[in-house]
C-alpha atoms as a PDB file:
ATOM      1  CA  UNK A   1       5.086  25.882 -21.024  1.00  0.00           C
ATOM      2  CA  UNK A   2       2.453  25.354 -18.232  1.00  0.00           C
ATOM      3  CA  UNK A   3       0.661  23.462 -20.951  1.00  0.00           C
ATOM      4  CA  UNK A   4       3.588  21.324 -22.345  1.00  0.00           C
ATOM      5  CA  UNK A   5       4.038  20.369 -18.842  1.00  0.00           C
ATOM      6  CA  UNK A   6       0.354  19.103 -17.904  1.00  0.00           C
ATOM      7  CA  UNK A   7       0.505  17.158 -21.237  1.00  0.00           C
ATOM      8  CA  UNK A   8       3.565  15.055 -19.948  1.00  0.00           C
ATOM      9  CA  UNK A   9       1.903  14.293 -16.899  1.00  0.00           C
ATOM     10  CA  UNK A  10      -0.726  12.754 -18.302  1.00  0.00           C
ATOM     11  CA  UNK A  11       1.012  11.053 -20.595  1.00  0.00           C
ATOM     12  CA  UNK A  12       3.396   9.970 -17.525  1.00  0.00           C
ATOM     13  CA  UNK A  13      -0.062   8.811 -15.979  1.00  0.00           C
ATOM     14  CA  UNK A  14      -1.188   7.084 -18.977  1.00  0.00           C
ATOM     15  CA  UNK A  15       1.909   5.059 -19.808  1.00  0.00           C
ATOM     16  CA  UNK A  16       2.192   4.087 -16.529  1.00  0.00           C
ATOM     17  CA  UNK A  17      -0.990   2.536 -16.361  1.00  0.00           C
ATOM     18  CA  UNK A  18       0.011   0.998 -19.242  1.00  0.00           C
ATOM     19  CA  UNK A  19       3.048  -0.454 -17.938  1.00  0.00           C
ATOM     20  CA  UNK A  20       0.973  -1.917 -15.569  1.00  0.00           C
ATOM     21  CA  UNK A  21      -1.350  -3.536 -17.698  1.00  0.00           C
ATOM     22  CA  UNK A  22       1.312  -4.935 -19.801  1.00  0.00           C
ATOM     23  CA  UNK A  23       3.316  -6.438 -16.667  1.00  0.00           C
ATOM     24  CA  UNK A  24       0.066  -7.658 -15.831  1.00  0.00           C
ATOM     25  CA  UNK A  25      -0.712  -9.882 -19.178  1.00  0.00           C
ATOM     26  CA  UNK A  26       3.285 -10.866 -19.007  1.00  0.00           C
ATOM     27  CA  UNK A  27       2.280 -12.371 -15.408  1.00  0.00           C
ATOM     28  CA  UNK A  28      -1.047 -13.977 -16.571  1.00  0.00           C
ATOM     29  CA  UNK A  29       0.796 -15.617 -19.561  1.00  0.00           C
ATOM     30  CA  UNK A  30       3.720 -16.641 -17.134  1.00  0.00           C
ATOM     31  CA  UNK A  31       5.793 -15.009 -19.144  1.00  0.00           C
ATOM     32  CA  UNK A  32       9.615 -13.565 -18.613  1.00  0.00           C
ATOM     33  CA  UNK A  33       9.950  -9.695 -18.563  1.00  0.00           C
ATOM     34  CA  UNK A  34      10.998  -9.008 -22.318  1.00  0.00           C
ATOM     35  CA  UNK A  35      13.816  -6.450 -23.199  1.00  0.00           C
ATOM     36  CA  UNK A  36      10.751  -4.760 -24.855  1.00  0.00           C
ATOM     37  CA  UNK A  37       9.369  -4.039 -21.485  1.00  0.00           C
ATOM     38  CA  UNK A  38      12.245  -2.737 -20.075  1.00  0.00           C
ATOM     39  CA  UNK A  39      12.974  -0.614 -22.600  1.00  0.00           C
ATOM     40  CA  UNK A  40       9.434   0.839 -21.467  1.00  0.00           C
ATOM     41  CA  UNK A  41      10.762   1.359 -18.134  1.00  0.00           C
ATOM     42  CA  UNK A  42      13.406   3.474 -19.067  1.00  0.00           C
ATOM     43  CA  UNK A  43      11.032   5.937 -21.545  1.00  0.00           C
ATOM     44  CA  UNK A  44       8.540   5.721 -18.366  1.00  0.00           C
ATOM     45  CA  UNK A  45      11.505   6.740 -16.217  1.00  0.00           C
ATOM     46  CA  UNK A  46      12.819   9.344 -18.983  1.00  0.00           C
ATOM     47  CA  UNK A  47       9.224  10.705 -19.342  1.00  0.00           C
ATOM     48  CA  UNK A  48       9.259  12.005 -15.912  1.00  0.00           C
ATOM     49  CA  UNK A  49      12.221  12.853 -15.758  1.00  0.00           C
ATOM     50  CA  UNK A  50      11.673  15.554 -18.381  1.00  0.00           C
ATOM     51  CA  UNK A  51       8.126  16.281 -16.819  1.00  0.00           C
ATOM     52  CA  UNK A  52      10.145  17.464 -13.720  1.00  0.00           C
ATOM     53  CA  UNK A  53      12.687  19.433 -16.073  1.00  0.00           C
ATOM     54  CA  UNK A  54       9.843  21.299 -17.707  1.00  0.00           C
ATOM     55  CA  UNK A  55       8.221  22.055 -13.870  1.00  0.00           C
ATOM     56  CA  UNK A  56      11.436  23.271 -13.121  1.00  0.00           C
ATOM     57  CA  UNK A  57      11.881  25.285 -15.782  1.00  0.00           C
ATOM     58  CA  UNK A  58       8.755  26.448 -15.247  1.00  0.00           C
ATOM     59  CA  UNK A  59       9.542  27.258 -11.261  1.00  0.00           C
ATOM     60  CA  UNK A  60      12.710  29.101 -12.558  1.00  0.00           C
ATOM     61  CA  UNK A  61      10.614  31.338 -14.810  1.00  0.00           C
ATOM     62  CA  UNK A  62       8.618  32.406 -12.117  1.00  0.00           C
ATOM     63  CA  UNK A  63       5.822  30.162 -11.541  1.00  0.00           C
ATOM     64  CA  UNK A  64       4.549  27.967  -8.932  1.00  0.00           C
ATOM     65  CA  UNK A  65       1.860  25.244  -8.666  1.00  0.00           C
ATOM     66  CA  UNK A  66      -0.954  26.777  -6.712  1.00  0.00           C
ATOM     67  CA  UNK A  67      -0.599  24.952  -3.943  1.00  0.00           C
ATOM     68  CA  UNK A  68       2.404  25.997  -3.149  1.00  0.00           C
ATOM     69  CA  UNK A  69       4.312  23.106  -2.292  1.00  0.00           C
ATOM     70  CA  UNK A  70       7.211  22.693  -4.585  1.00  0.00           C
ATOM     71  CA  UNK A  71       9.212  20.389  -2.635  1.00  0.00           C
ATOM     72  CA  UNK A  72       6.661  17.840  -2.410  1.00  0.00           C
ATOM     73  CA  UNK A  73       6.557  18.365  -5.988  1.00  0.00           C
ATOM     74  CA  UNK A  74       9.879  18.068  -6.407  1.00  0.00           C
ATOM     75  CA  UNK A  75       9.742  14.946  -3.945  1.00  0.00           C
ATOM     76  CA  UNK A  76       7.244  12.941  -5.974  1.00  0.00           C
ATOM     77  CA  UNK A  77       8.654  13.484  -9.479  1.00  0.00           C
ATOM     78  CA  UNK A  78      11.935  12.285  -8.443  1.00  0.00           C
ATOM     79  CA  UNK A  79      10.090   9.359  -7.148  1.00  0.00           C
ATOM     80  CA  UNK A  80       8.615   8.704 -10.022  1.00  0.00           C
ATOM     81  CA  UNK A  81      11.734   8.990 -11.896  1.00  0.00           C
ATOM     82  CA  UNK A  82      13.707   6.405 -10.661  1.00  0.00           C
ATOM     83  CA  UNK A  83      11.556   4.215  -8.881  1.00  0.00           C
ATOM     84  CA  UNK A  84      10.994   1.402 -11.882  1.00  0.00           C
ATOM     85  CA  UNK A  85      14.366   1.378 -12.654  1.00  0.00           C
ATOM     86  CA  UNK A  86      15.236   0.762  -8.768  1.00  0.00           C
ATOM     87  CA  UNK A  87      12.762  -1.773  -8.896  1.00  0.00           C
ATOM     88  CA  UNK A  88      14.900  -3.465 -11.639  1.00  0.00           C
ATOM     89  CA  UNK A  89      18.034  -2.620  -9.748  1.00  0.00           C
ATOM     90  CA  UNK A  90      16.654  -4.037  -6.538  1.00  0.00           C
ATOM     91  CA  UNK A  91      15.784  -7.152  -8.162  1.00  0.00           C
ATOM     92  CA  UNK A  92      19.085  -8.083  -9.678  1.00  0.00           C
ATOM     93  CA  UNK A  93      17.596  -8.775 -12.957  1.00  0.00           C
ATOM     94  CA  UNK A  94      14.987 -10.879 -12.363  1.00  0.00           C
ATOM     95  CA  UNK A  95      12.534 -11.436 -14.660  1.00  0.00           C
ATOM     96  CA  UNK A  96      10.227 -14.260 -13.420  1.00  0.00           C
ATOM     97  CA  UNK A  97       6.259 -13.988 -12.906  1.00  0.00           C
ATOM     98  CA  UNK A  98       6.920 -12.268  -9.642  1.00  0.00           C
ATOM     99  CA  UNK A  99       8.875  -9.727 -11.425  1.00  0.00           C
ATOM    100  CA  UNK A 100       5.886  -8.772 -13.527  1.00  0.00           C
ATOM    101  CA  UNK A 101       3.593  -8.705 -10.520  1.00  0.00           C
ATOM    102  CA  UNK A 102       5.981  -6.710  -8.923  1.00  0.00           C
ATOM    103  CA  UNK A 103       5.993  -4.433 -11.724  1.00  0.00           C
ATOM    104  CA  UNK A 104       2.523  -3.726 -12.185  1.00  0.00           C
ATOM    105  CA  UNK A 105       1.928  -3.391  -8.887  1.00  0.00           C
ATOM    106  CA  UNK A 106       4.008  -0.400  -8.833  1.00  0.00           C
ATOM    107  CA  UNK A 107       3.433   0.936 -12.074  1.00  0.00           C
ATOM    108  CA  UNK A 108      -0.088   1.010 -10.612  1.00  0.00           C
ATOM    109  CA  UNK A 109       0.983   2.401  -7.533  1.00  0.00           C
ATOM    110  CA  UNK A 110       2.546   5.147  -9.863  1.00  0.00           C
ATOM    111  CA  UNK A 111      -1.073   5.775 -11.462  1.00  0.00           C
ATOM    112  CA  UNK A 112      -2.460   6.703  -8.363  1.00  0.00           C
ATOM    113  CA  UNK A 113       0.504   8.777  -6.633  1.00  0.00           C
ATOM    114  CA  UNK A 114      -0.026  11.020  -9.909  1.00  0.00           C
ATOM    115  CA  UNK A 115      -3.681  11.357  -9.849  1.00  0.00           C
ATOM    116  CA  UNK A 116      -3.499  12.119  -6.125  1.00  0.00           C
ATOM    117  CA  UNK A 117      -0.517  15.114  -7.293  1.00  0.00           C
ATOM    118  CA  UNK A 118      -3.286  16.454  -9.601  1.00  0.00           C
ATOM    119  CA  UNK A 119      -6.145  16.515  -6.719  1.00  0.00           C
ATOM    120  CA  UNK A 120      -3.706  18.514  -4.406  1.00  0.00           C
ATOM    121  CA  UNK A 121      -2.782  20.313  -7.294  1.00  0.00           C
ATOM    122  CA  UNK A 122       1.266  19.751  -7.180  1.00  0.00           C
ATOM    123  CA  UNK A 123       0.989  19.681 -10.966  1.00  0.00           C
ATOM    124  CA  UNK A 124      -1.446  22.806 -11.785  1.00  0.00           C
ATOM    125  CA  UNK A 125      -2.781  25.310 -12.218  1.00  0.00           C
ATOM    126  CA  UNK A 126       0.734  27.075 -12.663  1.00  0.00           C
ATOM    127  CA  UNK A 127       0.143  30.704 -10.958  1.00  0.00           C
ATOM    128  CA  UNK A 128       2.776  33.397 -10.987  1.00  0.00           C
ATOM    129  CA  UNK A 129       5.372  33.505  -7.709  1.00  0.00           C
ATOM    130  CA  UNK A 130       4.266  37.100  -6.309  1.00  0.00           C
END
């Protein structure tokens, strides 16, 4: 399960940059946000949202990320769970140039919360609680 969960994450990681990337081009072309790409929100949101399930499914079985801080784990994966689609929410539909800027800029935002989880290892190793 420890596995399952480490291959979300980087998938999480990976479609956010993504995201980003996309949001980007949609900016650089001047371009409105597509329903396309917000479909892509909500499997990015969706994505982590399961990620979480699985870690706490994991916590309820008896393990623990080494460091030992499963709130802040909790914490951030909640973040990253609704955070695009707040974005959306926040900005009552708009979606203009600065939309897409906005967008990337926190789907890349999102890349490097995650990458800084997996340096302070809130996502792994998963040791068991003694």
């Amino acid at each position: 399960m420890a596995d399952i969960h480490q291959i979300l994450f980087n998938m999480h990681i990976l479609y956010s940059l993504a995201l980003g990337v996309w949001a980007c081009g949609i900016a650089a072309r001047n371009e409105v946000i597509s329903g396309h790409y917000l479909g892509a929100v909500v499997t990015y949101a969706l994505l982590a949202g399961v990620t979480l399930l699985v870690g706490i499914v994991l916590l309820l079985s008896g393990f623990q990320p080494r460091s030992e801080r499963i709130v802040v784990y909790i914490l951030y994966l909640l973040w990253l769970s609704i955070i695009m689609p707040g974005l959306f929410s926040l900005m009552h539909g708009r979606d203009d140039r600065r939309a897409a800027i906005a967008f990337a800029l926190l789907a890349f935002f999102n890349v490097t919360t995650s990458l800084s989880m997996i340096e302070r290892e809130l996502v792994g190793p998963w040791i068991p609680i003694p």
